[in-house]
C-alpha atoms as a PDB file:
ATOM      1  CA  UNK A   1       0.740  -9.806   3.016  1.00  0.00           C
ATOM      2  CA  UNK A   2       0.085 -11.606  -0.060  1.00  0.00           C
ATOM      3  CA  UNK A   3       2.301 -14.909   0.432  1.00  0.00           C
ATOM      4  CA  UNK A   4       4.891 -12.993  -2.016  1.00  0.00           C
ATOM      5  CA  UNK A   5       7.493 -11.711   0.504  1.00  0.00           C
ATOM      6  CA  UNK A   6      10.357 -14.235  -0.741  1.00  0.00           C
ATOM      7  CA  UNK A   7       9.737 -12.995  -4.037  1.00  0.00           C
ATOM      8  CA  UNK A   8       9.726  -9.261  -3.229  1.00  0.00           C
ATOM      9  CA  UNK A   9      12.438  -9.657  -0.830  1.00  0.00           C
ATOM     10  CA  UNK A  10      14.821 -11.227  -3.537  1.00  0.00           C
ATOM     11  CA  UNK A  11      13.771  -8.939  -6.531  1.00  0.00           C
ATOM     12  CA  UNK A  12      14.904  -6.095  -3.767  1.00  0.00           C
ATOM     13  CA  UNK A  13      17.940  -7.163  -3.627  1.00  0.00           C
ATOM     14  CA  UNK A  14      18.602  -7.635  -6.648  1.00  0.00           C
ATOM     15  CA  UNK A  15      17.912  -3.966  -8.408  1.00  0.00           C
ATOM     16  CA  UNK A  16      18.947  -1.859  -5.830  1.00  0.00           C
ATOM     17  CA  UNK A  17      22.156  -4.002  -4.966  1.00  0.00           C
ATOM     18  CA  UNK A  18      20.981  -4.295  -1.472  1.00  0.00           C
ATOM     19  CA  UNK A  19      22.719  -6.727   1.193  1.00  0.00           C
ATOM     20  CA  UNK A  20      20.025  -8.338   2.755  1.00  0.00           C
ATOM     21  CA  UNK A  21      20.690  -7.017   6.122  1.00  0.00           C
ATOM     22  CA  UNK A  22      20.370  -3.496   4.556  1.00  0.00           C
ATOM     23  CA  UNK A  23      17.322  -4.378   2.232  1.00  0.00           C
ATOM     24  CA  UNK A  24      15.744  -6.072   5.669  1.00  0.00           C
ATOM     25  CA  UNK A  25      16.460  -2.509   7.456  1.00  0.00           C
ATOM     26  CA  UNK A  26      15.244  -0.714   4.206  1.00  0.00           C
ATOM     27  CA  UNK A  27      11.569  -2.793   4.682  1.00  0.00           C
ATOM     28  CA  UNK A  28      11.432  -2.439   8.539  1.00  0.00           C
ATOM     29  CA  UNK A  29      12.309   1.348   7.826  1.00  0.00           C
ATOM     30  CA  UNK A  30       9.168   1.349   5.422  1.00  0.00           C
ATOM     31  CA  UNK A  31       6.504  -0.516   7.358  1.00  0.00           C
ATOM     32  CA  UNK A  32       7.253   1.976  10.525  1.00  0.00           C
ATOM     33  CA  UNK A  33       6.589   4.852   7.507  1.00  0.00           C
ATOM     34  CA  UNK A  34       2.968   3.180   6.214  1.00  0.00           C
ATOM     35  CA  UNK A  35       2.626   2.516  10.488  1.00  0.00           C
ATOM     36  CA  UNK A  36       2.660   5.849  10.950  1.00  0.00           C
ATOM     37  CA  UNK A  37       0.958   7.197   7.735  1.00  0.00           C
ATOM     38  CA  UNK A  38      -2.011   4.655   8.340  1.00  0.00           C
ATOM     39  CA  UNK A  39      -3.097   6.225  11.716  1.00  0.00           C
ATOM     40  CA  UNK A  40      -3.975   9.384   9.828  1.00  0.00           C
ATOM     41  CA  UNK A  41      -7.042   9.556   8.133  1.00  0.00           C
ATOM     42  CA  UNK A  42      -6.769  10.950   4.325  1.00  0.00           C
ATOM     43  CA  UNK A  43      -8.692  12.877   2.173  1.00  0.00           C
ATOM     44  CA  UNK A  44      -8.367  12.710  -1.483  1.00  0.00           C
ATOM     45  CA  UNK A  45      -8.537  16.202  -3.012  1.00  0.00           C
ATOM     46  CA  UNK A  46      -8.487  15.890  -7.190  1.00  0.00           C
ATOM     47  CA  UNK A  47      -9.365  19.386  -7.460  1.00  0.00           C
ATOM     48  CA  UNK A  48      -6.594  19.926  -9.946  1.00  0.00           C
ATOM     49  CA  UNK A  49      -8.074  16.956 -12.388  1.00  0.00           C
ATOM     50  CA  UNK A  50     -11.988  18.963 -12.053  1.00  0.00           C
ATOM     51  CA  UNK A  51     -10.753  21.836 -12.584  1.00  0.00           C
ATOM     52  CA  UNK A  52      -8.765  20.947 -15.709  1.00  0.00           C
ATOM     53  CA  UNK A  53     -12.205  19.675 -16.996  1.00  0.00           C
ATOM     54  CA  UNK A  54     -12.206  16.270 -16.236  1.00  0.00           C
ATOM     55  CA  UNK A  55     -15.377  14.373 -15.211  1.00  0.00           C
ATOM     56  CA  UNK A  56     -14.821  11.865 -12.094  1.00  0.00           C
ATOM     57  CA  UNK A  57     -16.937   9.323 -10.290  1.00  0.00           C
ATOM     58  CA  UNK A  58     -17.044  10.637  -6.638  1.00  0.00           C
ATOM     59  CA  UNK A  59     -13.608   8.576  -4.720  1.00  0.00           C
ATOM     60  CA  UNK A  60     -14.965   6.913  -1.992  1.00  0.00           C
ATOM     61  CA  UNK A  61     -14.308   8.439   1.748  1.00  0.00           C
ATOM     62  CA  UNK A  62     -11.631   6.936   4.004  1.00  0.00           C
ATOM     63  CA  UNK A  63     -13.894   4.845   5.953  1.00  0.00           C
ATOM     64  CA  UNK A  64     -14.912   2.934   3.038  1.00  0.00           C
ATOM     65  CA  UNK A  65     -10.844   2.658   1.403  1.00  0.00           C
ATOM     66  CA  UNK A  66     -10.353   1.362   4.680  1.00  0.00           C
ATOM     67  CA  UNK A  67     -13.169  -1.337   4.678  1.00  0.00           C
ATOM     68  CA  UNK A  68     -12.476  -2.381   1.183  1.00  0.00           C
ATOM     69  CA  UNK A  69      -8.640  -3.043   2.224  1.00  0.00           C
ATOM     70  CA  UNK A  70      -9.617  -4.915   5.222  1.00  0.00           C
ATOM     71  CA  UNK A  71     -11.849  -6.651   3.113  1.00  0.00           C
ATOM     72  CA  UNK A  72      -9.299  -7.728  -0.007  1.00  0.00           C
ATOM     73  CA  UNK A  73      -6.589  -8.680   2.521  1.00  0.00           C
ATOM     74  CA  UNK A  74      -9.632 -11.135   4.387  1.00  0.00           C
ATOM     75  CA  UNK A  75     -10.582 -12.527   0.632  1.00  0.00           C
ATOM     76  CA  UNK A  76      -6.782 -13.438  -0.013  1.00  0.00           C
ATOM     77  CA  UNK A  77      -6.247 -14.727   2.766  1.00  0.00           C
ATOM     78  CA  UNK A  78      -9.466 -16.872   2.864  1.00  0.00           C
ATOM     79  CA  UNK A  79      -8.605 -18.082  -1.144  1.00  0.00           C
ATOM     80  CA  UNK A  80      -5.379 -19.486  -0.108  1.00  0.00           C
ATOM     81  CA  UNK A  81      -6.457 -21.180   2.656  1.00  0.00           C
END
């Protein structure tokens, strides 16, 4: 998404000892995951961090993680134009 595939791709391959038909089945296999897991719309609980006493900034809902992606991905895109 970032113009760094070839990069990514070959540093795959190269610690997990992938061939690249497997490592190009391993990232297919992966996007259909974040596919999936995308449709759903999560909440972050960090209960367990305020209730161990630590002080947090509120996280922002989903609506806005998903605006602020939509937005990065626009600004890169736009910067290497």
């Amino acid at each position: 998404m970032r113009g760094l595939e070839a990069r990514a791709f070959a540093h795959l391959t190269k610690v997990t000892g992938m061939t690249g038909e497997a490592a190009r089945q391993h990232v297919r296999d992966a996007f259909d995951v974040w596919e999936r897991r995308s449709r759903v719309t999560w909440e972050l609980d960090l209960g367990i961090l305020t209730k161990a006493g630590i002080t947090l900034a509120p996280p922002p809902g989903a609506g806005e993680r998903a605006r602020t992606a939509e937005e990065t991905l626009r600004r890169e895109a736009e910067r290497r134009r």
